[in-house]
Protein backbone atom coordinates (compact mmCIF):
# COMPACT_ATOMS: atom_id res chain seq x y z
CA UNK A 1 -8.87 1.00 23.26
CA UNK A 2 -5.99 2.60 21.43
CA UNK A 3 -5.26 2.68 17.82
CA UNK A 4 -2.60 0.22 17.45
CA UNK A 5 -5.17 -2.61 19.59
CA UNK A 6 -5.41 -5.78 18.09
CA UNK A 7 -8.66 -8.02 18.09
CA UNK A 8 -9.29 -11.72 18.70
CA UNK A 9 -12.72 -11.57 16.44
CA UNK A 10 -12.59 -9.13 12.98
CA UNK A 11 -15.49 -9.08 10.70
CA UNK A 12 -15.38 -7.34 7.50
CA UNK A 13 -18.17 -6.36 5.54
CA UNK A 14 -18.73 -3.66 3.05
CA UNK A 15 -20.70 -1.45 5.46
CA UNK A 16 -19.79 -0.61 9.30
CA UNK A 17 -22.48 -1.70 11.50
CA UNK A 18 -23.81 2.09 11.75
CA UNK A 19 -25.00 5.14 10.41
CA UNK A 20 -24.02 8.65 10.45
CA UNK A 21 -26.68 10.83 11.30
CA UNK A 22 -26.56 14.59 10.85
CA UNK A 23 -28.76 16.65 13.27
CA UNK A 24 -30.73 20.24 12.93
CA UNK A 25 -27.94 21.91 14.84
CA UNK A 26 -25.19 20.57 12.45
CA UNK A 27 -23.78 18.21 14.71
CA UNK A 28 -23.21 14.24 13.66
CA UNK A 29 -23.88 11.19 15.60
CA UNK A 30 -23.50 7.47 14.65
CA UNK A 31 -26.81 5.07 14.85
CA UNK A 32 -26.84 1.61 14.97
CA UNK A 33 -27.76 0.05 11.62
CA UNK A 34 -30.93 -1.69 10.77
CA UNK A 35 -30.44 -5.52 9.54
CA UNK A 36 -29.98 -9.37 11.05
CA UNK A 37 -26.33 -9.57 10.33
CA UNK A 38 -25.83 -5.96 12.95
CA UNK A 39 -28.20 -8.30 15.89
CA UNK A 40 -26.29 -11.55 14.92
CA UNK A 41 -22.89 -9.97 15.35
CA UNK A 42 -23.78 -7.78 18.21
CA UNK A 43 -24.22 -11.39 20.27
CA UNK A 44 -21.17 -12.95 19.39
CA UNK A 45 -18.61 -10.07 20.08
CA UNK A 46 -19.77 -9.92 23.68
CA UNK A 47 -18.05 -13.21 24.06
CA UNK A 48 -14.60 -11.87 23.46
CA UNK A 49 -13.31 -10.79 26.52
CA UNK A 50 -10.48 -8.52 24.36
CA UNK A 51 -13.47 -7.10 22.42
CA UNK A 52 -13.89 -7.19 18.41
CA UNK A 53 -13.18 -5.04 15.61
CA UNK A 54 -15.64 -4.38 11.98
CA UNK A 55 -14.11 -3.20 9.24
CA UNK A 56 -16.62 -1.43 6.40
CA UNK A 57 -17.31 1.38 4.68
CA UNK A 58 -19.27 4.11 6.61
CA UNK A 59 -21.62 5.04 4.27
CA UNK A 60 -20.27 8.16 2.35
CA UNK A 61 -17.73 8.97 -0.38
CA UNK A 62 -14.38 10.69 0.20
CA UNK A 63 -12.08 10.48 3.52
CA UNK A 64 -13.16 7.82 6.39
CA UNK A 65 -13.31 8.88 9.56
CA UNK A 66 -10.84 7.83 11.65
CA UNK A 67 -11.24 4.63 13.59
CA UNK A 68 -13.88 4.69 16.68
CA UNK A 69 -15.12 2.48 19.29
CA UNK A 70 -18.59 1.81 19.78
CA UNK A 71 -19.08 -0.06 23.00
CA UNK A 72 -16.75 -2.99 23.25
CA UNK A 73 -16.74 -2.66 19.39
CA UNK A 74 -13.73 -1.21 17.34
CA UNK A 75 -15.26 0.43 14.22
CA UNK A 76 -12.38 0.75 11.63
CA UNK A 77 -14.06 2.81 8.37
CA UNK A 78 -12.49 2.46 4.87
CA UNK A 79 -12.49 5.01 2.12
CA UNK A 80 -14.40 4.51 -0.70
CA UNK A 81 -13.95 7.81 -3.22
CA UNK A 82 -17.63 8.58 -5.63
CA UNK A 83 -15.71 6.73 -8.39
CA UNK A 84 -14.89 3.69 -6.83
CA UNK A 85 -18.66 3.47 -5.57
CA UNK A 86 -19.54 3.94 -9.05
CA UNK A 87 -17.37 1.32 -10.43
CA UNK A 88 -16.63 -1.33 -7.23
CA UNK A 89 -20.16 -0.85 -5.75
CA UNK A 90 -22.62 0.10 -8.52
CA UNK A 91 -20.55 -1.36 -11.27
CA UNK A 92 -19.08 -4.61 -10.77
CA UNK A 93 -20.71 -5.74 -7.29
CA UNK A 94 -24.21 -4.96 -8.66
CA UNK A 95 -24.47 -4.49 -11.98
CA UNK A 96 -21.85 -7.08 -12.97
CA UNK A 97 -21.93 -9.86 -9.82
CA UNK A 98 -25.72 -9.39 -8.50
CA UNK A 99 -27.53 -10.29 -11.83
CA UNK A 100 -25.24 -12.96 -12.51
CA UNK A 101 -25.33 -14.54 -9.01
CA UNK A 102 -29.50 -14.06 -9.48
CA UNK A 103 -29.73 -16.83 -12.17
CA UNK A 104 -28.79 -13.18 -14.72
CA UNK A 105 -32.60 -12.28 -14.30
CA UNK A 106 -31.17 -9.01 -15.91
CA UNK A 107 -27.85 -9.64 -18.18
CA UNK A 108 -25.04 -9.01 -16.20
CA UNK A 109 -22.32 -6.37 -17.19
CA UNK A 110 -18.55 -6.49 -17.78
CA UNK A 111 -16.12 -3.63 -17.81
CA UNK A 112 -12.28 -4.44 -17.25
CA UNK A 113 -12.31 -1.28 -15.60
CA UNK A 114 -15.10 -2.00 -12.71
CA UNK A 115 -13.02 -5.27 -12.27
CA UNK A 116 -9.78 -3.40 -11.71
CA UNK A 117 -11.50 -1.24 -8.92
CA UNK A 118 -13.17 -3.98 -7.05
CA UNK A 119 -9.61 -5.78 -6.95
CA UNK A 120 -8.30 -2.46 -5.65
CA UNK A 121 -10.87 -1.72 -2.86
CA UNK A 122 -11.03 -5.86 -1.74
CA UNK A 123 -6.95 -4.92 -1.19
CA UNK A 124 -7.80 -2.06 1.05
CA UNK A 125 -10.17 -4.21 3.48
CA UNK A 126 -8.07 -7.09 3.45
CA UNK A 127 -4.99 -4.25 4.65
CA UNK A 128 -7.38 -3.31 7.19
CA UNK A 129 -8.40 -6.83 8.74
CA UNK A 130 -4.54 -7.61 8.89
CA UNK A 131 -4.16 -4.28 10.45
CA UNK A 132 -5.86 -5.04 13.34
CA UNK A 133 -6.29 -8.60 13.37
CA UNK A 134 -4.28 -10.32 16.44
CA UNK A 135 -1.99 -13.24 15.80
CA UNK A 136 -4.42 -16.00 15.32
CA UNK A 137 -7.60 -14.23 14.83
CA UNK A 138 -10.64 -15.16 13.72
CA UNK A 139 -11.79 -12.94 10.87
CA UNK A 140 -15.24 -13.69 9.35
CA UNK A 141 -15.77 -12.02 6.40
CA UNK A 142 -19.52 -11.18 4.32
CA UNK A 143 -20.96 -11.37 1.08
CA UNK A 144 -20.27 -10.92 -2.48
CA UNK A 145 -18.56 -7.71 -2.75
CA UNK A 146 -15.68 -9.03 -0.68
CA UNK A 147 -14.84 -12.39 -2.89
CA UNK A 148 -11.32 -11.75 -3.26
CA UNK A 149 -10.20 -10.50 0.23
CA UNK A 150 -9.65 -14.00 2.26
CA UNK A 151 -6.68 -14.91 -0.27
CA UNK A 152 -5.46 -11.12 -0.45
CA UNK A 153 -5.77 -11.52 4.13
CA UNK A 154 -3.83 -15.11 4.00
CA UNK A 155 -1.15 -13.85 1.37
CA UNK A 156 -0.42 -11.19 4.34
CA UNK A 157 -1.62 -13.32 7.47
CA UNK A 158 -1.32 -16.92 7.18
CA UNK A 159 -1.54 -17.05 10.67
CA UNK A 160 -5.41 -16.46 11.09
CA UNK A 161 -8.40 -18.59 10.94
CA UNK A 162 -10.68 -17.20 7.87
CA UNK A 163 -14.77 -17.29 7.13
CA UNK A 164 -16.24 -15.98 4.68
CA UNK A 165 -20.49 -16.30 3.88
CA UNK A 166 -22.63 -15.01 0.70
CA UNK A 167 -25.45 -13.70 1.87
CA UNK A 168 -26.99 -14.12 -1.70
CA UNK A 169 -27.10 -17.52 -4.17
CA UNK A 170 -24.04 -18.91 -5.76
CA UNK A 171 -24.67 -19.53 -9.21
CA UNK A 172 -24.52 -22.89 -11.35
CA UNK A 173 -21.07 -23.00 -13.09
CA UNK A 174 -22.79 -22.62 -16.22
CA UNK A 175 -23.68 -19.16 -15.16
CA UNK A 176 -20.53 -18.25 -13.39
CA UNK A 177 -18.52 -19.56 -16.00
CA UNK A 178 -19.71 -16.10 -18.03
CA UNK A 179 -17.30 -14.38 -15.32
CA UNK A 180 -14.06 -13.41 -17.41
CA UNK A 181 -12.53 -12.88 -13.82
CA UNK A 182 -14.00 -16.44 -12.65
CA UNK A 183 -10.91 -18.17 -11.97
CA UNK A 184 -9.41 -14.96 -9.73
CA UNK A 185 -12.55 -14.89 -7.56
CA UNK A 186 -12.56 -18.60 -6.38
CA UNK A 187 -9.03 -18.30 -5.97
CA UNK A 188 -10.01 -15.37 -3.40
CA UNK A 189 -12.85 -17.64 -1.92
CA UNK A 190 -9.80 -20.34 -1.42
CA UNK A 191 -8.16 -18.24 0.76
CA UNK A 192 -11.00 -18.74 3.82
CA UNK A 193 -10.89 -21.77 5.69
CA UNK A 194 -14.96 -22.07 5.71
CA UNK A 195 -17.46 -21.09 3.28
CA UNK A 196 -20.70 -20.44 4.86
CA UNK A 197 -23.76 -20.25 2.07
CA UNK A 198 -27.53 -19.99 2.02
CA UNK A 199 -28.81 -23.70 0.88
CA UNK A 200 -26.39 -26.62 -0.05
CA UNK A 201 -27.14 -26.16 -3.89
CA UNK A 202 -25.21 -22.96 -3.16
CA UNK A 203 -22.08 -24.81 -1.61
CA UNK A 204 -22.45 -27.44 -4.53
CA UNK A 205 -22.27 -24.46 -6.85
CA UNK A 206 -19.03 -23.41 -5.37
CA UNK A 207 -17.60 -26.61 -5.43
CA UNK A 208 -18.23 -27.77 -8.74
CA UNK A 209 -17.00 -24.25 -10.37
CA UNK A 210 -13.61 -25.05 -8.64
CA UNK A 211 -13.77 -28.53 -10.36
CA UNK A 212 -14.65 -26.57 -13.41
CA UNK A 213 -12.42 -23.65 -13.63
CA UNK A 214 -9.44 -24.74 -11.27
CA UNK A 215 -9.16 -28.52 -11.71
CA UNK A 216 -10.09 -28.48 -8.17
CA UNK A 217 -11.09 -32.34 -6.63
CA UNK A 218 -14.28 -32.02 -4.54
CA UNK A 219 -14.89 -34.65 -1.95
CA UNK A 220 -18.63 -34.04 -0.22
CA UNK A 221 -18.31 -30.45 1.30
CA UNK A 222 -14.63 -30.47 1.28
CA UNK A 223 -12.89 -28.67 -1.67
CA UNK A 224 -8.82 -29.34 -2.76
CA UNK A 225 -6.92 -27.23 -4.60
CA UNK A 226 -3.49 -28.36 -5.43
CA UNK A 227 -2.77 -24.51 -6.07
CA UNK A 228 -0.73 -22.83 -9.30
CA UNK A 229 2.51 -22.74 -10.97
CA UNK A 230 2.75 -18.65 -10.66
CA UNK A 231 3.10 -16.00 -8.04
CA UNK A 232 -0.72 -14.75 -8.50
CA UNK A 233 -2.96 -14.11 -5.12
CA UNK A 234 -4.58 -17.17 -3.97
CA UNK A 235 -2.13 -19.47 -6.04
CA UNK A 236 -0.89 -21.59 -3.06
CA UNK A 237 -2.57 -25.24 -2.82
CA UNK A 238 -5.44 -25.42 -0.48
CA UNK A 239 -8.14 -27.72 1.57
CA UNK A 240 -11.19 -25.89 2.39
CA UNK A 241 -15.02 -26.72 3.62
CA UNK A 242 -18.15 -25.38 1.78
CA UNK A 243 -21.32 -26.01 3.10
CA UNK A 244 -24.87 -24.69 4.07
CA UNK A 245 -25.42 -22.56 7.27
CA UNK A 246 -28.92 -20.53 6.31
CA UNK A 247 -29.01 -17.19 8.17
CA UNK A 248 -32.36 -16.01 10.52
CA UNK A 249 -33.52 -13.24 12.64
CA UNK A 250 -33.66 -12.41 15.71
CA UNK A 251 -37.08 -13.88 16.44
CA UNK A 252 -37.38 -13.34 20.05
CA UNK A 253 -36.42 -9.75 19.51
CA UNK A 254 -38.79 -9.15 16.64
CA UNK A 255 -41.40 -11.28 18.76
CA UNK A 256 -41.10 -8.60 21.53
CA UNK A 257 -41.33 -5.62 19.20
CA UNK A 258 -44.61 -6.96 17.79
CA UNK A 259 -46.06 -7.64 21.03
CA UNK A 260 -45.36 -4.20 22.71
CA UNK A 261 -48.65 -1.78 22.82
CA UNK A 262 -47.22 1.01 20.71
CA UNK A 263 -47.10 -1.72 17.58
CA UNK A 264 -50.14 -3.41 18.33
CA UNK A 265 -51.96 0.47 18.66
CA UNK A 266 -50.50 1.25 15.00
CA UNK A 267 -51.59 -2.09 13.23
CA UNK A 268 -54.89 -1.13 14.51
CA UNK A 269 -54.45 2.46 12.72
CA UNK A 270 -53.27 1.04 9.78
CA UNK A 271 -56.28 -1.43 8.95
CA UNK A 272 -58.41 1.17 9.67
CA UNK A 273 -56.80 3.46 7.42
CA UNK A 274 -57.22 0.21 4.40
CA UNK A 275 -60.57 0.49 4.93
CA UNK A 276 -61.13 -2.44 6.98
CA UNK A 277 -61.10 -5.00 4.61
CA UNK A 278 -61.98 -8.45 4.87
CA UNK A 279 -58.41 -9.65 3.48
CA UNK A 280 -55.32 -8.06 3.27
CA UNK A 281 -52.36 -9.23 1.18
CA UNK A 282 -48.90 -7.87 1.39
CA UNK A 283 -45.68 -7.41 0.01
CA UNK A 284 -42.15 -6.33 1.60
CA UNK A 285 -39.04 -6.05 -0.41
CA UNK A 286 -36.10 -4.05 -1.97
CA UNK A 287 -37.46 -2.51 -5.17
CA UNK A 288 -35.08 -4.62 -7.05
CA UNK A 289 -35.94 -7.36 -10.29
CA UNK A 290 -34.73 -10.48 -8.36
CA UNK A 291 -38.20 -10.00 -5.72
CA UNK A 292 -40.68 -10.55 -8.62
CA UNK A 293 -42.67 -8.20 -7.61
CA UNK A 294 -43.46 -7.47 -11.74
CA UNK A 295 -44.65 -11.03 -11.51
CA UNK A 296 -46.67 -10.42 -8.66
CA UNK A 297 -48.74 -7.96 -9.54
CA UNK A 298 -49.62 -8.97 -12.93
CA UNK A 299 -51.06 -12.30 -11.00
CA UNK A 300 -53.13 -10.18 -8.47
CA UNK A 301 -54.40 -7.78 -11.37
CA UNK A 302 -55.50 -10.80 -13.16
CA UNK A 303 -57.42 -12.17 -10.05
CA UNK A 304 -59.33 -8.79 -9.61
CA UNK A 305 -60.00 -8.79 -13.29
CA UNK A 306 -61.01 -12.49 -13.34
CA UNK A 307 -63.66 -11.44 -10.27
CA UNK A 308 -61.80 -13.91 -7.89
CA UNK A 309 -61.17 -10.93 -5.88
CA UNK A 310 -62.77 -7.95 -5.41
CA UNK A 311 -61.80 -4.37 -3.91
CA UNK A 312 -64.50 -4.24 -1.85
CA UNK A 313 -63.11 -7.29 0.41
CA UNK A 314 -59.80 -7.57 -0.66
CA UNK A 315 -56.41 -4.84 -0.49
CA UNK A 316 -52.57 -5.21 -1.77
CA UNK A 317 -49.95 -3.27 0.09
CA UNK A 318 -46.74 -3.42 -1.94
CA UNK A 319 -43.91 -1.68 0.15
CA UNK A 320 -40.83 -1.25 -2.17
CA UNK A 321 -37.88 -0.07 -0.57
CA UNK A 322 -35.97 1.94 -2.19
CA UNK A 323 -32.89 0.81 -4.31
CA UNK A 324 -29.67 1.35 -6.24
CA UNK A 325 -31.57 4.07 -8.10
CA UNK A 326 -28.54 5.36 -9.79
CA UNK A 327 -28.65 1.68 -11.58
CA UNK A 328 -30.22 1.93 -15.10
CA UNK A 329 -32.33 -1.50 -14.38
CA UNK A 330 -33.53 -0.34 -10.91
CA UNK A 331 -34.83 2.90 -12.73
CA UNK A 332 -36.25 1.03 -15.40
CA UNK A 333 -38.33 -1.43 -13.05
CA UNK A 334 -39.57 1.34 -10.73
CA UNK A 335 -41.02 2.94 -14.14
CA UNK A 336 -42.30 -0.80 -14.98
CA UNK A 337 -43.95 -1.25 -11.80
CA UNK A 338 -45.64 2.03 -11.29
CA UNK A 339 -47.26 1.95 -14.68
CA UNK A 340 -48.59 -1.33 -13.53
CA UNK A 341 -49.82 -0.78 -10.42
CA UNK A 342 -51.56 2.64 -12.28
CA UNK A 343 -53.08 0.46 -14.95
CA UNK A 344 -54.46 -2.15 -12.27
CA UNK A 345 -55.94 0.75 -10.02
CA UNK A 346 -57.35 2.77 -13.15
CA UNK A 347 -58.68 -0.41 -13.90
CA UNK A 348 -60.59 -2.23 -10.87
CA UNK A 349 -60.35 0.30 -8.04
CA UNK A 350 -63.53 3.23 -7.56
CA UNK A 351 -64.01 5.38 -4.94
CA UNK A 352 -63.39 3.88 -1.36
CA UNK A 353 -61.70 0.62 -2.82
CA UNK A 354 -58.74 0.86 -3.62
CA UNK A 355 -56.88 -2.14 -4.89
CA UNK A 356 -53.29 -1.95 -4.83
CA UNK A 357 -51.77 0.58 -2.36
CA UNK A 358 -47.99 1.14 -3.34
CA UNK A 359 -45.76 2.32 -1.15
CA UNK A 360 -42.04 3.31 -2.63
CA UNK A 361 -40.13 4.11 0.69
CA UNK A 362 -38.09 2.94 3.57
CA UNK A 363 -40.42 1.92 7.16
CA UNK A 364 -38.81 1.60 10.43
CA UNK A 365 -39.11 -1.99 12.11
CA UNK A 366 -41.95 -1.08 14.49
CA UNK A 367 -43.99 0.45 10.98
CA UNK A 368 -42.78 -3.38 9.60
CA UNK A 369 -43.66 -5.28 12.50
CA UNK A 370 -47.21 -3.73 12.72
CA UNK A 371 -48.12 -4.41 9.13
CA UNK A 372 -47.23 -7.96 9.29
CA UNK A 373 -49.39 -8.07 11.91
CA UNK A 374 -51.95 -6.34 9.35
CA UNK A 375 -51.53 -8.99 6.76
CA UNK A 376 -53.59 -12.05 6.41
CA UNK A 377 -51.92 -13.39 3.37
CA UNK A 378 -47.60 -12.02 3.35
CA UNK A 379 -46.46 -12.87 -0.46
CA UNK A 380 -42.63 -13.33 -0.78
CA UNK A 381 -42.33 -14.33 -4.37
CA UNK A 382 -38.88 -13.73 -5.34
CA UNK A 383 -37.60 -15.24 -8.13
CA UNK A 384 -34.17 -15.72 -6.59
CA UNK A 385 -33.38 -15.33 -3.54
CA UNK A 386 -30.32 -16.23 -0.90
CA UNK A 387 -32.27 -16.30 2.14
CA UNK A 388 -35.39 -13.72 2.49
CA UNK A 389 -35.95 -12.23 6.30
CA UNK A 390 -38.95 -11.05 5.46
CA UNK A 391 -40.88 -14.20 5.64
CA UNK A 392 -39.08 -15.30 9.31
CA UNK A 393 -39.68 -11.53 10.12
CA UNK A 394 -43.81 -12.20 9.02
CA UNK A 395 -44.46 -15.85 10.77
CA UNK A 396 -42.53 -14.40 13.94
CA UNK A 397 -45.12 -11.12 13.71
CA UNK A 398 -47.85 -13.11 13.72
CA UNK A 399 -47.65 -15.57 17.01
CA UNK A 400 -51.58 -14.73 17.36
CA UNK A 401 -52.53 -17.49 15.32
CA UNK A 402 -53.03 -15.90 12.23
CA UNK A 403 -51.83 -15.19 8.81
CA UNK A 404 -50.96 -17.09 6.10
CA UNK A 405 -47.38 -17.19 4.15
CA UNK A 406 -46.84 -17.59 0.07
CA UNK A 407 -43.32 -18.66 -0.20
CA UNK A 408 -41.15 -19.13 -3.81
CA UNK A 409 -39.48 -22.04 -4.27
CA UNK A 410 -36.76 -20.54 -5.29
CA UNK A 411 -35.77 -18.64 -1.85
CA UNK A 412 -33.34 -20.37 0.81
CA UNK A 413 -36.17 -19.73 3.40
CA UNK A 414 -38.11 -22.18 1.64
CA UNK A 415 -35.92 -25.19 2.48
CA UNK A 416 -36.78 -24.25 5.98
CA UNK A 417 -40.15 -23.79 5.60
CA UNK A 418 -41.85 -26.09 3.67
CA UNK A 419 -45.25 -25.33 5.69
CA UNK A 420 -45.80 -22.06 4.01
CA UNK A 421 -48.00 -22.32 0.46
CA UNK A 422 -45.01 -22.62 -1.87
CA UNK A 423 -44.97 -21.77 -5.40
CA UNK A 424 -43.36 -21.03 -8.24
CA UNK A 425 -43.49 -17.76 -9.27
CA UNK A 426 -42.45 -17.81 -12.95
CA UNK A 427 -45.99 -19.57 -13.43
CA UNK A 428 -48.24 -16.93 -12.81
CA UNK A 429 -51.64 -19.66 -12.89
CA UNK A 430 -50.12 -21.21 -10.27
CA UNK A 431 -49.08 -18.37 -8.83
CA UNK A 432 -52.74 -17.29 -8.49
CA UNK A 433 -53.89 -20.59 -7.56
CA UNK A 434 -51.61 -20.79 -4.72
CA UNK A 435 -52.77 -16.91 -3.19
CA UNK A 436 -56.73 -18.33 -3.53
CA UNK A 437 -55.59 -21.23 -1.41
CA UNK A 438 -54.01 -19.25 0.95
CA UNK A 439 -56.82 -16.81 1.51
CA UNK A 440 -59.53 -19.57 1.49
CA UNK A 441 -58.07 -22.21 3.43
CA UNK A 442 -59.74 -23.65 6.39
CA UNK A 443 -58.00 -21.08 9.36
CA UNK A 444 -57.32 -24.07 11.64
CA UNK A 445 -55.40 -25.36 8.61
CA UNK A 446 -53.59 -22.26 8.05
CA UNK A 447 -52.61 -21.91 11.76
CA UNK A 448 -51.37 -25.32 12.12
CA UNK A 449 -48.85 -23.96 9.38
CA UNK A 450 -48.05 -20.81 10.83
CA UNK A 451 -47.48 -22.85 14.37
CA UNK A 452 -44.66 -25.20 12.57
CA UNK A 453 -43.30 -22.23 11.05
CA UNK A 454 -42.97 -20.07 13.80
CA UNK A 455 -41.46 -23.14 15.81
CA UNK A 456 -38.74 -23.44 12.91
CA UNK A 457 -37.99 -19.68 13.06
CA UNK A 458 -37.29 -19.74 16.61
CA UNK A 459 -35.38 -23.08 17.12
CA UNK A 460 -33.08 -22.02 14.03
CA UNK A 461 -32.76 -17.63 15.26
CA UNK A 462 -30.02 -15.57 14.06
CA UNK A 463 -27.21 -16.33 17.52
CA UNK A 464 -27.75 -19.91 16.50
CA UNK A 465 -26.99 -19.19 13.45
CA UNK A 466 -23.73 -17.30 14.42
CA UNK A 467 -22.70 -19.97 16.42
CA UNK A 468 -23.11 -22.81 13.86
CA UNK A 469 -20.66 -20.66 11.25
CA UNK A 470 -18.52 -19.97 14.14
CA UNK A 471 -18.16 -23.86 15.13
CA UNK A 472 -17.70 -24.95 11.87
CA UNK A 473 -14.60 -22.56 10.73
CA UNK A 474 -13.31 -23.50 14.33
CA UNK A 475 -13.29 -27.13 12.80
CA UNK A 476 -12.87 -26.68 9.19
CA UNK A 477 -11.69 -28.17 7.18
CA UNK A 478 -13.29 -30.93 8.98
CA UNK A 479 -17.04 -31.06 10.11
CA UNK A 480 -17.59 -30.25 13.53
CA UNK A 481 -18.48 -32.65 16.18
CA UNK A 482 -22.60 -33.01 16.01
CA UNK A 483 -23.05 -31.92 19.48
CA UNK A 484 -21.75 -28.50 18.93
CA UNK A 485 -23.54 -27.73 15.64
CA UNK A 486 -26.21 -29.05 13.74
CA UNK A 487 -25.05 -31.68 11.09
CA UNK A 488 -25.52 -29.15 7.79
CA UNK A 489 -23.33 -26.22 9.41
């Protein structure tokens, strides 16, 4: 594949789909990248025959390297210098959009001069896509940092079909409205033909904002924009669809990982290593203040001081993945939550029972797979949340029967899995209520949950979800016919 090739499929998202390893003898290789969206996309670009193309960041400041193909996959990296990290990435994508977007959990920041560079880096991968997009492509773009690019690809490339889906909430328009830029990023969202989001409050977000800031009309998922009297980006009129097409995993993947000796060997090693206890309750997540883990703990170091629990029979494993550390919040909760999980410990925990074992670092999927497999109660407690993988990651992990999964109310995975003990996490009674029941509960009671669960999971996997997004921009702005995707996509 040369370097003037053109593709039929183009995603864009702000990382490639690998990883540049350096090894001991200086020499650099590229990885494949961890995550759902890499296994999701990976199926649908083996069905074009002229192969696809990914445009994204590769993961370090300074010069990209220079376009590379990786299979039948063209990667196409764009530059990002240590400023423009600092002020698209860190700055306005995450310390100005994420909190904001997460019902402003944190307050949200705004600098004219973070908004300036994310316009100016959303330019670059929209030159990209139209770089090697084919005449009548079908470019699917991803997630929040990338709002403005399917108006800045259509101004150049009216000729291609255009998807974009936010991998995180949309926000009410009373939030959004806070944006000073608001009216310049749904005139970038315009530009796609389909907007793919997490639950349907999400698209209903979206479309009332553009009845709010833009004077926009919104019919059911259909949004129309009669456009602007200027020459801005995005000021042309148009008819797009919004609507609700929640993401998975790859469950039969992540099925066969848990099942395969060398995970099953280490889950044994690993309960051993707790101390064998009678329960074990877990936690998985980005060390970030949207997963509540602050919230969590205080609930579980009330039920060991209360004497619900006790360290003799019962163990927390919090794994907290690393995080935006260079973020002033994210350094300020991992303080938070280490002094807490000290002060529990100190607290409850003597010699040989421990209570709380935290664990701030990054595990491989096998490490992941075999301590689902460890936990008989998984808490995913966010309190916000686009999807969460971790609890279709967990019910998948445990096809033996067992386990039990406390789900917030306020994820996206909780529309699909009303099964799971739900609660809301701001309401840390309940919240404690809600982990007794789980760890009490009659097990034919809890397994009969786990079953429907684990049925969802794999009916609704990750290539189904590809393929709903796919059919619907294919159709949009109209819905697409029922027996080619499910009525929400």
């Amino acid at each position: 594949m040369g370097s003037g090739t053109r593709y039929d499929f183009v995603i864009a998202a702000n990382r490639l789909p690998v990883d540049r390893h350096v090894n001991p003898d200086g020499s650099t290789e590229w990885r494949t990248a961890p995550g759902g969206l890499v296994t999701a996309m990976d199926s649908v670009m083996r069905g074009w025959e002229s192969g696809a193309a990914w445009v994204g960041w590769a993961g370090f400041p300074g010069e990209a390297p220079e376009p590379f193909d990786e299979g039948k996959l063209r990667l196409h990296p764009v530059p990002l210098s240590g400023k423009e990290l600092a002020d698209y990435y860190e700055g306005f994508s995450n310390d100005t959009l994420w909190p904001l977007y997460h019902d402003v959990i944190v307050p949200p920041t705004f600098h004219r001069s973070w908004w300036t560079c994310y316009r100016t880096v959303n330019q670059r991968f929209a030159d990209a896509v139209c770089e090697v997009a084919a005449e009548g492509a079908t470019v699917w773009i991803h997630d929040y940092q990338l709002q403005l690019v399917p108006a800045m690809v259509r101004d150049q490339r009216p000729d291609l079909r255009i998807g974009w889906f936010n991998h995180i909430p949309f926000p009410p328009v009373e939030l959004f409205a806070q944006l000073p830029w608001r009216a310049s990023i749904l005139r970038g969202l315009l530009g796609a033909d389909f907007l793919g989001f997490q639950r349907p409050d999400d698209a209903r977000n979206f479309s009332r904002s553009c009845r709010a800031v833009l004077g926009a009309t919104a019919r059911g998922d259909k949004v129309e924009w009669a456009g602007a009297d200027d020459n801005r980006l995005g000021a042309a009129p148009r008819t797009v669809r919004a609507a609700a097409v929640p993401i998975s995993i790859d469950a039969a993947g992540f099925r066969e990982l848990a099942d395969s000796p060398k995970v099953q060997e280490r889950a044994e090693e690993i309960r051993a290593s707790l101390g064998d206890p009678d329960v074990v309750l877990l936690g998985v997540d980005r060390l970030d203040y949207t997963k509540g883990i602050r919230h969590r703990l205080r609930a579980i170091g009330e039920l060991f001081e209360d004497g619900e629990i006790s360290p003799d029979q019962v163990t927390f494993v919090q794994v907290a993945t690393p995080s935006r550390e260079r973020v002033e919040a994210y350094r300020t909760l991992r303080e938070q939550i280490e002094g807490t999980v000290g002060r529990i410990n100190g607290d409850v925990s003597h010699l040989g029972a421990t209570a709380i074992h935290y664990l701030h670092q990054s595990y491989g999927r096998e490490e992941m797979a075999a301590l689902y497999q460890v936990a008989d109660v998984m808490l995913v407690t966010p309190l916000r949340d686009g999807m969460n993988l971790v609890a279709k990651e967990y019910v998948t992990a445990r096809h033996d029967g067992g386990g039990a999964l406390v789900l917030s109310e306020f994820t996206g995975a909780a529309e699909e899995m009303p099964q799971a003990y739900l609660c809301n996490p701001h309401d840390l009674d309940g919240l404690k209520e809600t982990i007794l029941q789980a760890i009490r509960d009659d097990p034919a009671q809890k397994e009969r949950r786990m079953r429907a669960l684990r049925r969802r999971v794999r009916k609704h996997d990750v290539q189904t979800w590809a393929k709903d997004f796919l059919t619907a921009l294919a159709a949009a702005p109209e819905r697409p016919a029922r027996s080619t995707a499910k009525e929400d996509a």
